[in-house]
Protein backbone atom coordinates (compact mmCIF):
# COMPACT_ATOMS: atom_id res chain seq x y z
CA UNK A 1 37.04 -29.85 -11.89
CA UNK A 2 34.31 -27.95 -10.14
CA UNK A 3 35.02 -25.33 -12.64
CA UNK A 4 33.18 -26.59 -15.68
CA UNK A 5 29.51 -26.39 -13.45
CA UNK A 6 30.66 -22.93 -12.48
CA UNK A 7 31.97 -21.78 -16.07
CA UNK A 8 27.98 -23.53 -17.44
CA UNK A 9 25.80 -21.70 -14.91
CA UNK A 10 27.75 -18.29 -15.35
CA UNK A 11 26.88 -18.57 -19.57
CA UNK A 12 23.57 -19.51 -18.68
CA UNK A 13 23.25 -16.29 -16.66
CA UNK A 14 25.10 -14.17 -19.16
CA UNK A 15 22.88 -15.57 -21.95
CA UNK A 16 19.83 -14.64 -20.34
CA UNK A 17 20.81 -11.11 -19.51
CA UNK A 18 22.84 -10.86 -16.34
CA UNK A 19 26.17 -8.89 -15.96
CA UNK A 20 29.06 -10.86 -14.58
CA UNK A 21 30.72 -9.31 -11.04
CA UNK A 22 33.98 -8.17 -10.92
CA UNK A 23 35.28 -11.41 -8.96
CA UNK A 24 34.17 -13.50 -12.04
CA UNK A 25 35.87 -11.24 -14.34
CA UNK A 26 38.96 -11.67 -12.71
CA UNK A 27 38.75 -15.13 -12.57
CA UNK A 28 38.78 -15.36 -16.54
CA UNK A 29 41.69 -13.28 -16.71
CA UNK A 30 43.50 -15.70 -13.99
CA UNK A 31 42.59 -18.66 -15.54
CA UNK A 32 44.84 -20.97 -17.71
CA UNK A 33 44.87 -24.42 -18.96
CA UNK A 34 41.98 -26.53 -18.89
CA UNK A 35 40.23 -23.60 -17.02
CA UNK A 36 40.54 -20.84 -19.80
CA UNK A 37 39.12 -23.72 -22.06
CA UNK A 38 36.08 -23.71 -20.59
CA UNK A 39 35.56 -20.12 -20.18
CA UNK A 40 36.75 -19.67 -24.07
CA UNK A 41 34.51 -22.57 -25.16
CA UNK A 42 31.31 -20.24 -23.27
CA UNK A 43 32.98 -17.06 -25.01
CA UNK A 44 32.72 -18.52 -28.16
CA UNK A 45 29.30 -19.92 -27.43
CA UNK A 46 28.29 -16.52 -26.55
CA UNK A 47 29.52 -14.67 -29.83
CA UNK A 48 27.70 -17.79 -32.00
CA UNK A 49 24.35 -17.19 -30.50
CA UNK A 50 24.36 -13.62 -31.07
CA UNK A 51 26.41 -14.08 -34.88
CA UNK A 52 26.74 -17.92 -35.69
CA UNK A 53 29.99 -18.41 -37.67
CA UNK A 54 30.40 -14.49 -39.43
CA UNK A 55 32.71 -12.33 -38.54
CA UNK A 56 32.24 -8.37 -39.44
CA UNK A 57 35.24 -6.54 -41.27
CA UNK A 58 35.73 -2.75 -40.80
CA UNK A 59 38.74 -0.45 -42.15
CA UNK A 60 39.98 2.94 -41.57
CA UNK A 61 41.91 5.98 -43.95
CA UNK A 62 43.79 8.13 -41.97
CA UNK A 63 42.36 11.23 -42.95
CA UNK A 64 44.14 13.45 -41.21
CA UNK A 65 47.16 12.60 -39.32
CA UNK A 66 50.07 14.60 -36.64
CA UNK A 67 50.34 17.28 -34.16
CA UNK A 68 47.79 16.29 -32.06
CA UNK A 69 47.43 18.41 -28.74
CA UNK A 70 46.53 15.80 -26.58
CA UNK A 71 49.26 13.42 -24.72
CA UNK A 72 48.17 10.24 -25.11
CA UNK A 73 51.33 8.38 -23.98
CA UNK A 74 50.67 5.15 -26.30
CA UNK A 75 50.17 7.75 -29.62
CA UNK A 76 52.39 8.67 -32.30
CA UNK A 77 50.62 11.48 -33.41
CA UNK A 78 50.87 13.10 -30.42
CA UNK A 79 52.50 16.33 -30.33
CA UNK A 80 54.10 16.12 -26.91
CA UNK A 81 56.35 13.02 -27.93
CA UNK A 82 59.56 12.33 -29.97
CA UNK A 83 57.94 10.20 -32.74
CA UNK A 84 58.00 10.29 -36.44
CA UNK A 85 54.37 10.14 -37.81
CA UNK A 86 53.14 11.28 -40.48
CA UNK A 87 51.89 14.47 -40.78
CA UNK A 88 49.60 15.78 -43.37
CA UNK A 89 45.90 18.15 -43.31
CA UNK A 90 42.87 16.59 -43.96
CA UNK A 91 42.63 14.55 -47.56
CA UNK A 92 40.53 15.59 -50.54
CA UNK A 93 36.80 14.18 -50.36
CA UNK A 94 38.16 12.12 -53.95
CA UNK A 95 41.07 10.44 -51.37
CA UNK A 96 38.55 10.19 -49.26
CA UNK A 97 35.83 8.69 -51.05
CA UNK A 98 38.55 6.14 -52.94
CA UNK A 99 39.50 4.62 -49.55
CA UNK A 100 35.53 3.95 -49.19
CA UNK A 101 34.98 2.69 -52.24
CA UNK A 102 38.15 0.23 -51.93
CA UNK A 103 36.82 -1.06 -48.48
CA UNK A 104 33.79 -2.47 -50.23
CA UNK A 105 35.50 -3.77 -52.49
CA UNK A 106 37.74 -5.76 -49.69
CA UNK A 107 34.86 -6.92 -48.03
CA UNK A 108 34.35 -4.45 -45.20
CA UNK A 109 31.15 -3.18 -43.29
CA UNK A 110 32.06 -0.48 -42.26
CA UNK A 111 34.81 2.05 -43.52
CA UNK A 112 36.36 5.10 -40.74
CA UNK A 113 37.24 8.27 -41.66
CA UNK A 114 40.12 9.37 -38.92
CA UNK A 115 41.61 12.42 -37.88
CA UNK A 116 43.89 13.31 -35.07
CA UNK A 117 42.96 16.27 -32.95
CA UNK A 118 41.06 17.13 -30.07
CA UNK A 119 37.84 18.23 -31.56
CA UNK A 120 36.62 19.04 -34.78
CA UNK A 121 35.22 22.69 -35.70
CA UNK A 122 32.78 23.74 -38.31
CA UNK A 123 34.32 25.02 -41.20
CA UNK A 124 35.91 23.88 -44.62
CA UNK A 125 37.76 20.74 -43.20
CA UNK A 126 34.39 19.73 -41.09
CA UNK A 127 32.69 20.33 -43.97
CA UNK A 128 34.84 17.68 -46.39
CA UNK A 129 34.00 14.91 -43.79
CA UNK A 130 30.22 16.15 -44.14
CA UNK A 131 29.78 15.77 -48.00
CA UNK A 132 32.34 12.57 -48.07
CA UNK A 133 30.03 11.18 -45.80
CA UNK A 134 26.78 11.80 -47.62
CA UNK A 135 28.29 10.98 -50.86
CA UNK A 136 29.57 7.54 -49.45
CA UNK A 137 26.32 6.75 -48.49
CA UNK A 138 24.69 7.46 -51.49
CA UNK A 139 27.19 5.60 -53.39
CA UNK A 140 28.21 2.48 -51.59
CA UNK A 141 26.91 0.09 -49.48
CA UNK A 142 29.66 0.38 -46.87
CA UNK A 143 28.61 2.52 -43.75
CA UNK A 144 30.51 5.32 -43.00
CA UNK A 145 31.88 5.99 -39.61
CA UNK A 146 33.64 8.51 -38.38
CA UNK A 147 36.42 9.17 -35.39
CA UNK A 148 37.13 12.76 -35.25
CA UNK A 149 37.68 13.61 -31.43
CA UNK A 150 35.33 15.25 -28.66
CA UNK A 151 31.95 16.18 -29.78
CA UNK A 152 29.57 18.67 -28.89
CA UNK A 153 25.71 18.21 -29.31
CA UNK A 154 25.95 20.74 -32.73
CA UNK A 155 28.47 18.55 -34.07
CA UNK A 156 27.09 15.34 -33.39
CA UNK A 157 24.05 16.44 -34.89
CA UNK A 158 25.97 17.73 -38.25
CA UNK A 159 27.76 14.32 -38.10
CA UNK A 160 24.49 12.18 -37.97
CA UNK A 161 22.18 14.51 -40.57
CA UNK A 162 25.00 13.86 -43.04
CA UNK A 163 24.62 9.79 -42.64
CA UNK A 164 27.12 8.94 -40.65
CA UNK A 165 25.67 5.71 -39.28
CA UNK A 166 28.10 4.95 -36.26
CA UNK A 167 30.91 7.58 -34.57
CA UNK A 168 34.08 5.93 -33.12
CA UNK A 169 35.20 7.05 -29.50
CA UNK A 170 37.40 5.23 -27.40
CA UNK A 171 37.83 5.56 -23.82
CA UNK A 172 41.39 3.68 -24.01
CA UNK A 173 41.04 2.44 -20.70
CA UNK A 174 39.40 2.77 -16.95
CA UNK A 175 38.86 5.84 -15.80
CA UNK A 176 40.94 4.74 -12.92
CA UNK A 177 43.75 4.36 -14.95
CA UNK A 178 43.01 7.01 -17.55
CA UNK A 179 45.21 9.89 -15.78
CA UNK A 180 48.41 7.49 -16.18
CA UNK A 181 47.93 7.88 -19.76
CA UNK A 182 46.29 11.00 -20.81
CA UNK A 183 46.33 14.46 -18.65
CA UNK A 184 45.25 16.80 -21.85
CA UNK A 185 41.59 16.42 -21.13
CA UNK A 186 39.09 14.36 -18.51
CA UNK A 187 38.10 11.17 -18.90
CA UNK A 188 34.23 12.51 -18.74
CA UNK A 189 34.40 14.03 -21.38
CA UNK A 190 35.23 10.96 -23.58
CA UNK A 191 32.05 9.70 -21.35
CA UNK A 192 30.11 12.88 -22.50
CA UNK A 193 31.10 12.15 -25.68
CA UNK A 194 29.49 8.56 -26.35
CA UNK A 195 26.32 9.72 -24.61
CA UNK A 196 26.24 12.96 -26.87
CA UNK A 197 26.90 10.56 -30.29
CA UNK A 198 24.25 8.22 -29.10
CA UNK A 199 21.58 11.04 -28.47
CA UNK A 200 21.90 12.20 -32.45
CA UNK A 201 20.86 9.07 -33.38
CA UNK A 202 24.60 7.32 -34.17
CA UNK A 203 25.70 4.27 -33.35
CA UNK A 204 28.57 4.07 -30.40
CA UNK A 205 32.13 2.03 -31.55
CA UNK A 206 34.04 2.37 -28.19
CA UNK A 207 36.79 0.47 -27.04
CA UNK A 208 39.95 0.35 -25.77
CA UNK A 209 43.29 -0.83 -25.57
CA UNK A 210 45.30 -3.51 -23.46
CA UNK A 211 49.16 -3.42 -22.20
CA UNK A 212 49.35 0.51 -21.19
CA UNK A 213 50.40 -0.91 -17.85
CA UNK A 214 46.43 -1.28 -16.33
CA UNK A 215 46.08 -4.07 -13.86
CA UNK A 216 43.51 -6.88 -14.09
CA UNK A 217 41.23 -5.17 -12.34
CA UNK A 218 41.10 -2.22 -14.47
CA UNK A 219 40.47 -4.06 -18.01
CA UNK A 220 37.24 -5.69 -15.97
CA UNK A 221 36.49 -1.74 -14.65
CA UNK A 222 36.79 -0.90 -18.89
CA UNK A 223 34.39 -3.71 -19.66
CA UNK A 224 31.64 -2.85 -17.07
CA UNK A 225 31.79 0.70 -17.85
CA UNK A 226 30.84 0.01 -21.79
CA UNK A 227 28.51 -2.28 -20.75
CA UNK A 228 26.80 0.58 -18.24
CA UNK A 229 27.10 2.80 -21.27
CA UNK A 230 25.94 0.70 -23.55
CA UNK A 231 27.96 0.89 -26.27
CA UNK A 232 26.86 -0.30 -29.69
CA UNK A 233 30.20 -2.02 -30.58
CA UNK A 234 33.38 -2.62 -29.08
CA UNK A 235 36.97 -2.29 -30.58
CA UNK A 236 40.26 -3.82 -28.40
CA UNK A 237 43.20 -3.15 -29.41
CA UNK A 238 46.71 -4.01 -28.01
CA UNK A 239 49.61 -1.66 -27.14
CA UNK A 240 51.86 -1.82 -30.14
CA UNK A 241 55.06 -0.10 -28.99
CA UNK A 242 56.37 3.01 -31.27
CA UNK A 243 59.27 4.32 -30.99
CA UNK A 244 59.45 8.07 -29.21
CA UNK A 245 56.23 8.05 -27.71
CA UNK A 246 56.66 7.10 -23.76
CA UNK A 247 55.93 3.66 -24.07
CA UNK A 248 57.93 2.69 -26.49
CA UNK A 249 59.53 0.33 -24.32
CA UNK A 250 56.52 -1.00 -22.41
CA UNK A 251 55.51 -4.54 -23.00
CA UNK A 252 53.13 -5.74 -20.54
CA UNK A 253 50.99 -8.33 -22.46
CA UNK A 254 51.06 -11.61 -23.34
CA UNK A 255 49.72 -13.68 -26.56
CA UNK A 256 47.22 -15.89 -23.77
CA UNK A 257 46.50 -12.08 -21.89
CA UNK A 258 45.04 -11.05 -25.14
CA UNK A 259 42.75 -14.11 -25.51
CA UNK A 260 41.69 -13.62 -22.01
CA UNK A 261 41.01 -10.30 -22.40
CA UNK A 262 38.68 -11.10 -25.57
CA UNK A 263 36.93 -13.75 -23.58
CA UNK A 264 36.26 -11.63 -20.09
CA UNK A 265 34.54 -8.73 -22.41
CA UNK A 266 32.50 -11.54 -24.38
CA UNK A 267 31.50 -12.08 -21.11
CA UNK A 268 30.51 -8.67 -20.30
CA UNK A 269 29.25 -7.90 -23.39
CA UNK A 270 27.31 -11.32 -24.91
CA UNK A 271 25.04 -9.86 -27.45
CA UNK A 272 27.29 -6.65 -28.43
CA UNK A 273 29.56 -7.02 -31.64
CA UNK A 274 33.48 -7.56 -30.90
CA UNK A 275 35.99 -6.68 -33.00
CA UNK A 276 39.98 -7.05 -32.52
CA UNK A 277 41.82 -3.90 -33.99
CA UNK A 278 45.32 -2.72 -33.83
CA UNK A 279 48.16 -4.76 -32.22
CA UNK A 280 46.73 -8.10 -32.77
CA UNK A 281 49.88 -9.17 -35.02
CA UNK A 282 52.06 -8.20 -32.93
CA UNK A 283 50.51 -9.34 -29.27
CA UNK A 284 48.68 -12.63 -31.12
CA UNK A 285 50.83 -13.21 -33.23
CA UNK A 286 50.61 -17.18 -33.69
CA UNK A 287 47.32 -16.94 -31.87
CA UNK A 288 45.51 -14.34 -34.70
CA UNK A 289 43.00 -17.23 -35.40
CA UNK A 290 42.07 -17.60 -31.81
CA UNK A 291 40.63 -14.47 -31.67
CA UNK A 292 36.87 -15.56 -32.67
CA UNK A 293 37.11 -18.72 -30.62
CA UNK A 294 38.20 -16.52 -27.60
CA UNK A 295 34.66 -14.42 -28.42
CA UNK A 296 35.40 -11.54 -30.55
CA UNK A 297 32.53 -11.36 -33.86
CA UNK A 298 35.11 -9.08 -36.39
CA UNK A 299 38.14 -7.42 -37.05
CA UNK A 300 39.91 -4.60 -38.78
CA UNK A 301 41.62 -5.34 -42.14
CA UNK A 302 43.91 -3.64 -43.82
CA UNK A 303 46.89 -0.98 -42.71
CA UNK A 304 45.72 1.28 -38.98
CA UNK A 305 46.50 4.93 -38.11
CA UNK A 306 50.51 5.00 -38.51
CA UNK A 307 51.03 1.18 -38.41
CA UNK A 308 50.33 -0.90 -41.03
CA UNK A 309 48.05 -4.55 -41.01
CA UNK A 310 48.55 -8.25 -41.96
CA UNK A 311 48.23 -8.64 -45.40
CA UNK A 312 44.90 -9.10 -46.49
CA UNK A 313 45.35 -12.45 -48.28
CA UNK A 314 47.09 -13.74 -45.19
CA UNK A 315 43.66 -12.86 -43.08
CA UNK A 316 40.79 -14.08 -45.74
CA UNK A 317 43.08 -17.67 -45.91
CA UNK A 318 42.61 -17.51 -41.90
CA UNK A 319 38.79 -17.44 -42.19
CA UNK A 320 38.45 -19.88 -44.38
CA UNK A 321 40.96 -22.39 -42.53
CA UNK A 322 38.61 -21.83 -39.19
CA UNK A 323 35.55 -21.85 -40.93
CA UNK A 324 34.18 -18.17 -40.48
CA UNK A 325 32.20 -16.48 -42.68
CA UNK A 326 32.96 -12.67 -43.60
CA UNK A 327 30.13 -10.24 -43.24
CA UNK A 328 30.57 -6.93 -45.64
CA UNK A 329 28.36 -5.11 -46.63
């Protein structure tokens, strides 16, 4: 039971400011039984002294969706696979605004405007997402964020002069594992592109996701790169399998790998908000209310990019039966 001493000083040191090694990271992810009790119970101490008993919700539109260049292997929007997304141009600034004005009304903080693609351009479409943005933050209390693809200083600057408080960027994965799953462009300049965002004055979301067939290892190398970045939030999500895309038959995580996962980045990340996206109803499945005891501080309600969500009445009768306050707007 030497464990629980072990699992107690490593808190205290994360509490106060020090970064776990990659030894203890793996350790979390090992654990089970007794053992991942302890380290959860720390996660979840962790999360309450940087949020007490809240939990933030966000949502997304898909703004624009299809016929993206880039090969993502996990993506259905992806030109280069065999799926069946949807595929439409970018929505009306009225579509637009709608989805922002329902997210409010649900309850969420923060509300993303999407678009598949590799990076935006000025013009009329750019442009849209500009005035949608201002207009949302003139009329509602729920920030606007955006996720649009690589951005260049110009752009990023555009982007945070209309009021878009925080720009959403995933790096999917470790960049020693990124070339397994993406060959279309460098995994620098997803780096480049968080450092850019941050440097016009935005807030960072950056994430990833779990089950693309990364070892151990690598989701620790994923957690100790955002935390070297410094990242203003972090997303997970976890490899929901669709069919035509190259891993539609890849299942490589468990309901307890998820929670682990969620507890090792706590870990990594003690004062930064957490928030489980896509995948968790699939992966968690009976687990979906472990999630904040495992660490994470939010979640994403409501339908994702091509997949859709839990109901919503399903998720606001799980806060309330583990105690967690929302936090909207």
């Amino acid at each position: 039971m030497d464990y629980w001493q072990n699992i107690q000083e490593l808190v205290e040191r994360v509490s106060q400011g020090e970064s776990p090694t990659t030894e203890e990271g793996l350790k979390i992810l090992h654990s089970n039984g007794a053992e991942y009790t302890a380290y959860m119970a720390g996660a979840h101490h962790l999360k309450e002294l940087a949020y007490g008993d809240t939990a933030q919700l966000c949502s997304i539109i898909n703004a624009k969706s299809g016929r993206c260049m880039e090969n993502c292997s996990f993506c259905a929007q992806s030109a280069h696979h065999q799926s069946s997304p949807p595929v439409y141009p970018l929505k009306s600034r009225e579509e637009i605004i709608e989805g922002a004005r329902i997210a409010q009304e649900e309850g969420s903080h923060c509300y993303g405007i999407v678009t598949s693609g590799t990076q935006p351009t000025f013009g009329d479409e750019f442009d849209t997402v500009l005035s949608s943005i201002t207009e949302i933050r003139d009329r509602f209390d729920v920030e606007p964020s955006a996720s649009l693809g690589l951005l260049t200083e110009e752009l990023a600057e555009a982007l945070a002069g209309a009021g878009c408080v925080t720009y959403h960027h995933n790096l999917e994965t470790a960049r020693s594992f990124f070339p397994e799953i993406c060959n279309t462009h460098d995994y620098e300049e997803d780096v480049k592109t968080v450092k850019v965002a941050k440097a016009a004055g935005m807030k960072v979301c950056c994430g990833g996701i779990f089950g693309l067939g990364e070892s151990q290892a690598q989701r620790v190398e994923l957690a100790a790169t955002l935390r070297e970045l410094d990242v203003d939030s972090i997303p997970l999500n976890f490899l929901n399998p669709i069919a035509g895309t190259p891993l539609e038959n890849h299942k490589s995580i468990s309901a307890m790998d998820c929670a682990r996962a969620i507890t090792m980045f706590r870990y990594f990340l003690p004062k930064k908000p957490i928030s489980i996206c896509g995948g968790r109803e699939t992966n968690l499945r009976e687990l979906q209310s472990w999630i904040f005891m495992a660490g994470a501080s939010g979640t994403m309600i409501g339908n994702y990019l091509t997949t859709t969500g839990r109901n919503r009445e399903i998720d606001l009768q799980m806060f309330k039966d583990i105690e967690v306050t929302t936090r909207g707007c």
